[in-house]
C-alpha atoms as a PDB file:
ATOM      1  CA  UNK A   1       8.637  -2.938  29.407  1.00  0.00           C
ATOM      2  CA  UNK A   2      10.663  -4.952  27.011  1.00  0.00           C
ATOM      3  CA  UNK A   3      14.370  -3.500  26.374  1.00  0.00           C
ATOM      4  CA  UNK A   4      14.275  -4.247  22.939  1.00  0.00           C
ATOM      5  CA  UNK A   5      11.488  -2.314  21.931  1.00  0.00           C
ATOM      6  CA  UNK A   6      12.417  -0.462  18.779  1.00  0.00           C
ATOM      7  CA  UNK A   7      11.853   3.267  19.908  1.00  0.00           C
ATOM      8  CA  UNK A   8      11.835   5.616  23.108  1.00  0.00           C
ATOM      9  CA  UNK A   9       8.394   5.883  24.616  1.00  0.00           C
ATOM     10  CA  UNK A  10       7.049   8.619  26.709  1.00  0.00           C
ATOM     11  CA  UNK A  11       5.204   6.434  28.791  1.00  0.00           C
ATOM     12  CA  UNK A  12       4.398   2.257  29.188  1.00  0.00           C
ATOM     13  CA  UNK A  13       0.991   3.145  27.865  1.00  0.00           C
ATOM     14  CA  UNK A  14       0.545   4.677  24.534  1.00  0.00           C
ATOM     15  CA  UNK A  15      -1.516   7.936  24.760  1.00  0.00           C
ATOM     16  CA  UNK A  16      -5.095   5.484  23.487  1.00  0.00           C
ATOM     17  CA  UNK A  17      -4.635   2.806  26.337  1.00  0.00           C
ATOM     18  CA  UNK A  18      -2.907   0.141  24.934  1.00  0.00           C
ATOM     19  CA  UNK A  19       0.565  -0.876  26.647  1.00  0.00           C
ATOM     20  CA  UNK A  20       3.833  -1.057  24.940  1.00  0.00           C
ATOM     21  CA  UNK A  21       4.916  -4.830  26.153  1.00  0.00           C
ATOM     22  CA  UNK A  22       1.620  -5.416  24.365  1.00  0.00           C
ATOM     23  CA  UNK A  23       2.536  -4.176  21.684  1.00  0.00           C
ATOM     24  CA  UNK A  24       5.432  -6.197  21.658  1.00  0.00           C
ATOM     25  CA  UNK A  25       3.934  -9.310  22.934  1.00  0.00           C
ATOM     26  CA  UNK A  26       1.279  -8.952  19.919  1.00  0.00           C
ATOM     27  CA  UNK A  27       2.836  -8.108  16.641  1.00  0.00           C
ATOM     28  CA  UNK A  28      -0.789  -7.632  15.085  1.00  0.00           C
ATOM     29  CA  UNK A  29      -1.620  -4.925  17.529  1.00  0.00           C
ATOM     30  CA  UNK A  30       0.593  -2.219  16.315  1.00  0.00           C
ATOM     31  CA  UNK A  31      -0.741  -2.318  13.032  1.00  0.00           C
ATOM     32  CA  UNK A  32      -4.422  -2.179  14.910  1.00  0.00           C
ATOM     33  CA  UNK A  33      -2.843   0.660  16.884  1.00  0.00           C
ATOM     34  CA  UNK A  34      -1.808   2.736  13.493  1.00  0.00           C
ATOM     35  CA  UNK A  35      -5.664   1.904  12.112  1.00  0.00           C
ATOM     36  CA  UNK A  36      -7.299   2.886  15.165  1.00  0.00           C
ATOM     37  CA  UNK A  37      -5.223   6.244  14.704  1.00  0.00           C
ATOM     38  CA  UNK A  38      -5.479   6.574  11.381  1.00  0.00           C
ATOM     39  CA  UNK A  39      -9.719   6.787  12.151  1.00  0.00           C
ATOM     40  CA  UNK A  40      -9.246   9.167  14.792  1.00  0.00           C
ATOM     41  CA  UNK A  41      -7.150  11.497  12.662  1.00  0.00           C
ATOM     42  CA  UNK A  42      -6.230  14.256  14.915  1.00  0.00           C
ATOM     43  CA  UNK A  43      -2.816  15.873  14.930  1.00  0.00           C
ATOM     44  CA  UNK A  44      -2.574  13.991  18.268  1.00  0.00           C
ATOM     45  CA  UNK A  45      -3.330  10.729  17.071  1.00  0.00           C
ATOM     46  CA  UNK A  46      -1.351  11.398  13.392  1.00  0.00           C
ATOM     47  CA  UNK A  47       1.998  11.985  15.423  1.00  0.00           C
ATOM     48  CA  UNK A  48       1.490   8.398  17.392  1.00  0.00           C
ATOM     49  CA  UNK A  49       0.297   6.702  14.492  1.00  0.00           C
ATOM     50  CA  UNK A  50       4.111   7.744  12.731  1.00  0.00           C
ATOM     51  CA  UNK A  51       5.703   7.282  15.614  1.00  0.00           C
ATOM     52  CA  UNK A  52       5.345   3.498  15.757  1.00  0.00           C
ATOM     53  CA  UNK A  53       4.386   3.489  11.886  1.00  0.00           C
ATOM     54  CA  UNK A  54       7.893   4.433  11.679  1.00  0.00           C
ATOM     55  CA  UNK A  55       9.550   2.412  14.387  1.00  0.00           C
ATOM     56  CA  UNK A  56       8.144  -0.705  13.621  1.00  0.00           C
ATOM     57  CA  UNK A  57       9.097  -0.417   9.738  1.00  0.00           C
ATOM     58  CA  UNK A  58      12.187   1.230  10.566  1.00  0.00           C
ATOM     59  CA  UNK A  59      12.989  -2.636  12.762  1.00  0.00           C
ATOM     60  CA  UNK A  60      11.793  -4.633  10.043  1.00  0.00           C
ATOM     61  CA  UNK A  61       7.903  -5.077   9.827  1.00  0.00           C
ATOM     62  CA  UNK A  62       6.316  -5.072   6.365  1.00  0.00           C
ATOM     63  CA  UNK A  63       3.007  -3.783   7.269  1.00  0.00           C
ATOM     64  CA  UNK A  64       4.101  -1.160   8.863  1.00  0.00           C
ATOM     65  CA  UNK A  65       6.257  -0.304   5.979  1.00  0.00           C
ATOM     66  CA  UNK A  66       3.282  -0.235   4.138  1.00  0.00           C
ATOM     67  CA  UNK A  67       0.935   1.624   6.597  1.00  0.00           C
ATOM     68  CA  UNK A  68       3.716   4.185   6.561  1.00  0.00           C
ATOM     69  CA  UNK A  69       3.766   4.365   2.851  1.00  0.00           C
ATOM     70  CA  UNK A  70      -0.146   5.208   2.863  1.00  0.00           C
ATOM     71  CA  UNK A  71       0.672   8.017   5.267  1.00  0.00           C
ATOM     72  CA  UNK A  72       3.418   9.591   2.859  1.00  0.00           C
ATOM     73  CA  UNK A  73       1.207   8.812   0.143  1.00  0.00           C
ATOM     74  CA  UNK A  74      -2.244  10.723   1.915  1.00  0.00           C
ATOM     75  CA  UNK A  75      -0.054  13.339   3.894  1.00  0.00           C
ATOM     76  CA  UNK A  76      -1.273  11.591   7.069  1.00  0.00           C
ATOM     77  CA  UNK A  77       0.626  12.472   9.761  1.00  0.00           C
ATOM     78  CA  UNK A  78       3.548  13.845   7.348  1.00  0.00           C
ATOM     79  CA  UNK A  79       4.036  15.792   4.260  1.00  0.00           C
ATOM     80  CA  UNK A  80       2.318  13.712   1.233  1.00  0.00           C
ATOM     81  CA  UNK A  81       5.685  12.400  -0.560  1.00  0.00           C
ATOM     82  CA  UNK A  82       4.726  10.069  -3.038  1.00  0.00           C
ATOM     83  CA  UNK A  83       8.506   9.149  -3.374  1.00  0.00           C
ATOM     84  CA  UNK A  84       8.552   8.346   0.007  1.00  0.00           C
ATOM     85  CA  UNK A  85       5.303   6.385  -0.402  1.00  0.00           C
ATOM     86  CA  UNK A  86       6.300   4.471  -3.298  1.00  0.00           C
ATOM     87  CA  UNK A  87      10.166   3.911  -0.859  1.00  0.00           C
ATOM     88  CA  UNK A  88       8.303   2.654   1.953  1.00  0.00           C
ATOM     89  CA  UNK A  89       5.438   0.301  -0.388  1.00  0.00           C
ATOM     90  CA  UNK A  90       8.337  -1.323  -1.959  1.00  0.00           C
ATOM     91  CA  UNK A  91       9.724  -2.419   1.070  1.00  0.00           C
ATOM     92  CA  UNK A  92       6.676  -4.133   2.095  1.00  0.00           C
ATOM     93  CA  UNK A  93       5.766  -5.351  -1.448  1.00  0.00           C
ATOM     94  CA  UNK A  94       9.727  -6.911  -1.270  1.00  0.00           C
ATOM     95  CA  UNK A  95       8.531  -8.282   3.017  1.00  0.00           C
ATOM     96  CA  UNK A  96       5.816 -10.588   0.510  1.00  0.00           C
ATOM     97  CA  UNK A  97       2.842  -8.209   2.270  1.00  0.00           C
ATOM     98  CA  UNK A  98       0.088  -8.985  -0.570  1.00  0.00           C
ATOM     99  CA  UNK A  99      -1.620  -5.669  -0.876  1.00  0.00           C
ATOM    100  CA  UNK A 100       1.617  -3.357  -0.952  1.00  0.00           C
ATOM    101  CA  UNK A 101       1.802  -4.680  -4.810  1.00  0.00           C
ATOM    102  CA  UNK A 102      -1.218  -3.324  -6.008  1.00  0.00           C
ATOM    103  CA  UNK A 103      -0.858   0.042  -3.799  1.00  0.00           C
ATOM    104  CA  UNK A 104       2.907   0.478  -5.048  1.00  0.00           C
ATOM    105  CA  UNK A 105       1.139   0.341  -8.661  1.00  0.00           C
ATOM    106  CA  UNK A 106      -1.492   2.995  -7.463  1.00  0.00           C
ATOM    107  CA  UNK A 107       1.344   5.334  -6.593  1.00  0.00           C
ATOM    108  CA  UNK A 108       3.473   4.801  -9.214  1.00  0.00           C
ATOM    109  CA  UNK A 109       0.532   5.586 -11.493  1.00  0.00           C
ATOM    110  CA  UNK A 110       0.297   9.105  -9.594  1.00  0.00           C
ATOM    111  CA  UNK A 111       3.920  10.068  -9.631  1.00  0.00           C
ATOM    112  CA  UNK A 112       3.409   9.392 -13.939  1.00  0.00           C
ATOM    113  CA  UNK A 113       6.825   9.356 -14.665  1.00  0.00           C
ATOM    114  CA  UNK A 114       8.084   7.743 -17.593  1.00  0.00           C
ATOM    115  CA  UNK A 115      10.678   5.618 -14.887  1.00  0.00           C
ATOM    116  CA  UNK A 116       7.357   5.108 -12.347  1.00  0.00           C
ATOM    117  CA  UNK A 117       5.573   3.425 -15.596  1.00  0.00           C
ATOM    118  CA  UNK A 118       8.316   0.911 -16.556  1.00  0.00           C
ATOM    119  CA  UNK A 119       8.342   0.251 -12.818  1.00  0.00           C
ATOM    120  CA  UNK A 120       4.388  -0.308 -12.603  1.00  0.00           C
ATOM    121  CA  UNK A 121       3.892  -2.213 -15.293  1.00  0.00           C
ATOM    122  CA  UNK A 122       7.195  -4.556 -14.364  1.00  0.00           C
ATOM    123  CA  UNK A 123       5.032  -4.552 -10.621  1.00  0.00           C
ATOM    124  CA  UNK A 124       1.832  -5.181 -12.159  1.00  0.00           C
ATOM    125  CA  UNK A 125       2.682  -8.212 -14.858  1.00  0.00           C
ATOM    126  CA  UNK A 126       4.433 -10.393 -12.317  1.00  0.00           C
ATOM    127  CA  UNK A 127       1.637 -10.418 -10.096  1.00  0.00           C
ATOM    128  CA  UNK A 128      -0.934 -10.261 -12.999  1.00  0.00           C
ATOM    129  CA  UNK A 129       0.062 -13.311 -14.338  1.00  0.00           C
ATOM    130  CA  UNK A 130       0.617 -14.939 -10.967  1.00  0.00           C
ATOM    131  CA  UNK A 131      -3.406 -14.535 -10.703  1.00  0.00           C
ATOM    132  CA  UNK A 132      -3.633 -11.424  -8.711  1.00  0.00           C
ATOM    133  CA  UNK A 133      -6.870  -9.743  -9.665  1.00  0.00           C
ATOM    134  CA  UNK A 134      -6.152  -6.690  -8.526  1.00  0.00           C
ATOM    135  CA  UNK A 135      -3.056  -6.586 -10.341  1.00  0.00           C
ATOM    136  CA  UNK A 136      -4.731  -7.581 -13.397  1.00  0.00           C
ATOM    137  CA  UNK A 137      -7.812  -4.705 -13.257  1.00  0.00           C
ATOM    138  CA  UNK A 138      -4.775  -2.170 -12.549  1.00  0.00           C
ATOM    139  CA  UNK A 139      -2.446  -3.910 -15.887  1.00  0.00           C
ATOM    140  CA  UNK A 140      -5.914  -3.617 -18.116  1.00  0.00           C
ATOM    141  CA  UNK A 141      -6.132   0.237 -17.120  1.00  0.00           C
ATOM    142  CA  UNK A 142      -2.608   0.594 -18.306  1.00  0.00           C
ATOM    143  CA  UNK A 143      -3.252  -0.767 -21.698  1.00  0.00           C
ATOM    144  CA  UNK A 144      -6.716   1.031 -21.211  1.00  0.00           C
ATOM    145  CA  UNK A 145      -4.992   4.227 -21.013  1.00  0.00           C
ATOM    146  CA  UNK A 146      -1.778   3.581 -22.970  1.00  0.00           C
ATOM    147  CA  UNK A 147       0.077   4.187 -19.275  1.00  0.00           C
ATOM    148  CA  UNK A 148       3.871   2.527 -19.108  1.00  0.00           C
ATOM    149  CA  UNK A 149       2.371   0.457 -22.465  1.00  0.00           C
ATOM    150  CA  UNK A 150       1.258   0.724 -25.843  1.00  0.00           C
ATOM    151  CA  UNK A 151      -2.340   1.461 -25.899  1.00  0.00           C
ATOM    152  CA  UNK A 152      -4.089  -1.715 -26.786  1.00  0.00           C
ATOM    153  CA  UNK A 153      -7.701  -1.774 -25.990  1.00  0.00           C
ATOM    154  CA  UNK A 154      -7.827  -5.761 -26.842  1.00  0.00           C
ATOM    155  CA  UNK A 155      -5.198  -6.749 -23.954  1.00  0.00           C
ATOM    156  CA  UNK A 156      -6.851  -4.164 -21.967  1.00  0.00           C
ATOM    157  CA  UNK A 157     -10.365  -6.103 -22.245  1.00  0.00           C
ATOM    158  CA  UNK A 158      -8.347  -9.329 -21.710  1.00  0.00           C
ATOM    159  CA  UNK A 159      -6.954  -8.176 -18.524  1.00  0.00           C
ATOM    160  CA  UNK A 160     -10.106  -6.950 -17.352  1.00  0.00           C
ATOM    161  CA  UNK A 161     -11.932 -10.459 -18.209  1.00  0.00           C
ATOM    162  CA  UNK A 162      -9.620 -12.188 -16.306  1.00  0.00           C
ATOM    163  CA  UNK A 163     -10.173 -10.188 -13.317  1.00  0.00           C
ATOM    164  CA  UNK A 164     -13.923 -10.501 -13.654  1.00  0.00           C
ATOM    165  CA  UNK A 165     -13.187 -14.424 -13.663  1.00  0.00           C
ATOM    166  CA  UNK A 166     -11.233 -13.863 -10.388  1.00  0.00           C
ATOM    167  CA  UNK A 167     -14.475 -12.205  -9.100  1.00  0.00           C
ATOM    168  CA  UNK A 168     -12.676  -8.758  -8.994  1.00  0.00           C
ATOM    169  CA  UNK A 169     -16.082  -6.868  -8.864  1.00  0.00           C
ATOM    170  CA  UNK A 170     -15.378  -3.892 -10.904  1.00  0.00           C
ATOM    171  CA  UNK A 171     -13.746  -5.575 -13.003  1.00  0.00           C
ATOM    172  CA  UNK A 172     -16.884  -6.004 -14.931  1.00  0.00           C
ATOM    173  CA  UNK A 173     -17.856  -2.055 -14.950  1.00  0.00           C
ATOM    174  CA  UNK A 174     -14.225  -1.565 -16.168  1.00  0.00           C
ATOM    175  CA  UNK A 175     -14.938  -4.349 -18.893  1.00  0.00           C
ATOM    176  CA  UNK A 176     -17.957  -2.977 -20.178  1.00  0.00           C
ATOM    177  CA  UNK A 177     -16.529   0.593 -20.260  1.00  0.00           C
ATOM    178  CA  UNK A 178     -13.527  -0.696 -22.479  1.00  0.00           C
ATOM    179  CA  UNK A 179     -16.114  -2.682 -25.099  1.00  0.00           C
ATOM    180  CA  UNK A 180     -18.403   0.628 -25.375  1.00  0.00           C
END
């Protein structure tokens, strides 16, 4: 076993099989590790899953700052904290990880906090007009809604058509809700 290895560990073998210098050795297979738990969803399986969620964000690894986020934002494993969720998906959204955006936006829109709006729609525009279609669906439902902007049903059908011409599926059902 490595000596850097960023947390204590019971055993070399995590309690589903898979060894801890592998883990190492193969940055991709902790985050496999966290999604195989994450299926099995026991409390077993929900403590391991944080447990190298956590030590793996903790030393610097955006997708597990992100994986952890989904737990605080589900109560997977730990209490649902949506401020810790939205802590932890900023992180990765900052580590470049391209679907921590559009899931900090998603949380943000559930804490619905004047403060978490300005913050969504800031998210949500720079990636929007980047060419992220998921970031463009999500800033059409804002202007849909009148969340974190000015209701504007116009700018909400234009963000929505752009998304459909990104091939963001339901995009369209979105689109044809806002023109009814």
């Amino acid at each position: 076993m490595r000596d850097t290895f960023p947390f204590t560990v019971r055993s070399p073998q995590t309690a589903h099989g898979i060894s801890v210098p592998f883990l190492c050795e193969f940055g991709w297979a902790k985050n496999e590790l966290f999604d195989i738990l994450w299926r099995i969803n026991t409390p077993e399986s929900q403590e391991e899953m944080i447990s190298v969620a956590t030590a793996f964000a903790e030393a610097g690894d955006g997708n597990a700052m992100g994986r952890l986020g989904r737990a605080y934002r589900d109560g997977r494993g730990v209490k649902q904290d949506l401020g810790k969720a939205a802590e932890w998906m900023r992180k990765a959204a900052d580590k470049n990880i391209g679907w921590a955006k559009n899931e900090l936006f998603d949380i943000l829109w559930k804490i619905n906090t004047p403060e978490s709006h300005k913050e969504m729609i800031s998210v949500a525009k720079v990636f929007a007009e980047a060419g992220d279609g998921g970031a463009m669906v999500r800033l059409g439902r804002a202007y849909r809604d009148g969340r974190g902007v000015e209701q504007d049903l116009d700018k909400a059908a234009e963000w929505m058509r752009k998304a459909a011409d990104k091939n963001v599926g339901w995009a369209k059902n979105e689109l044809s809700k806002i023109l009814l």
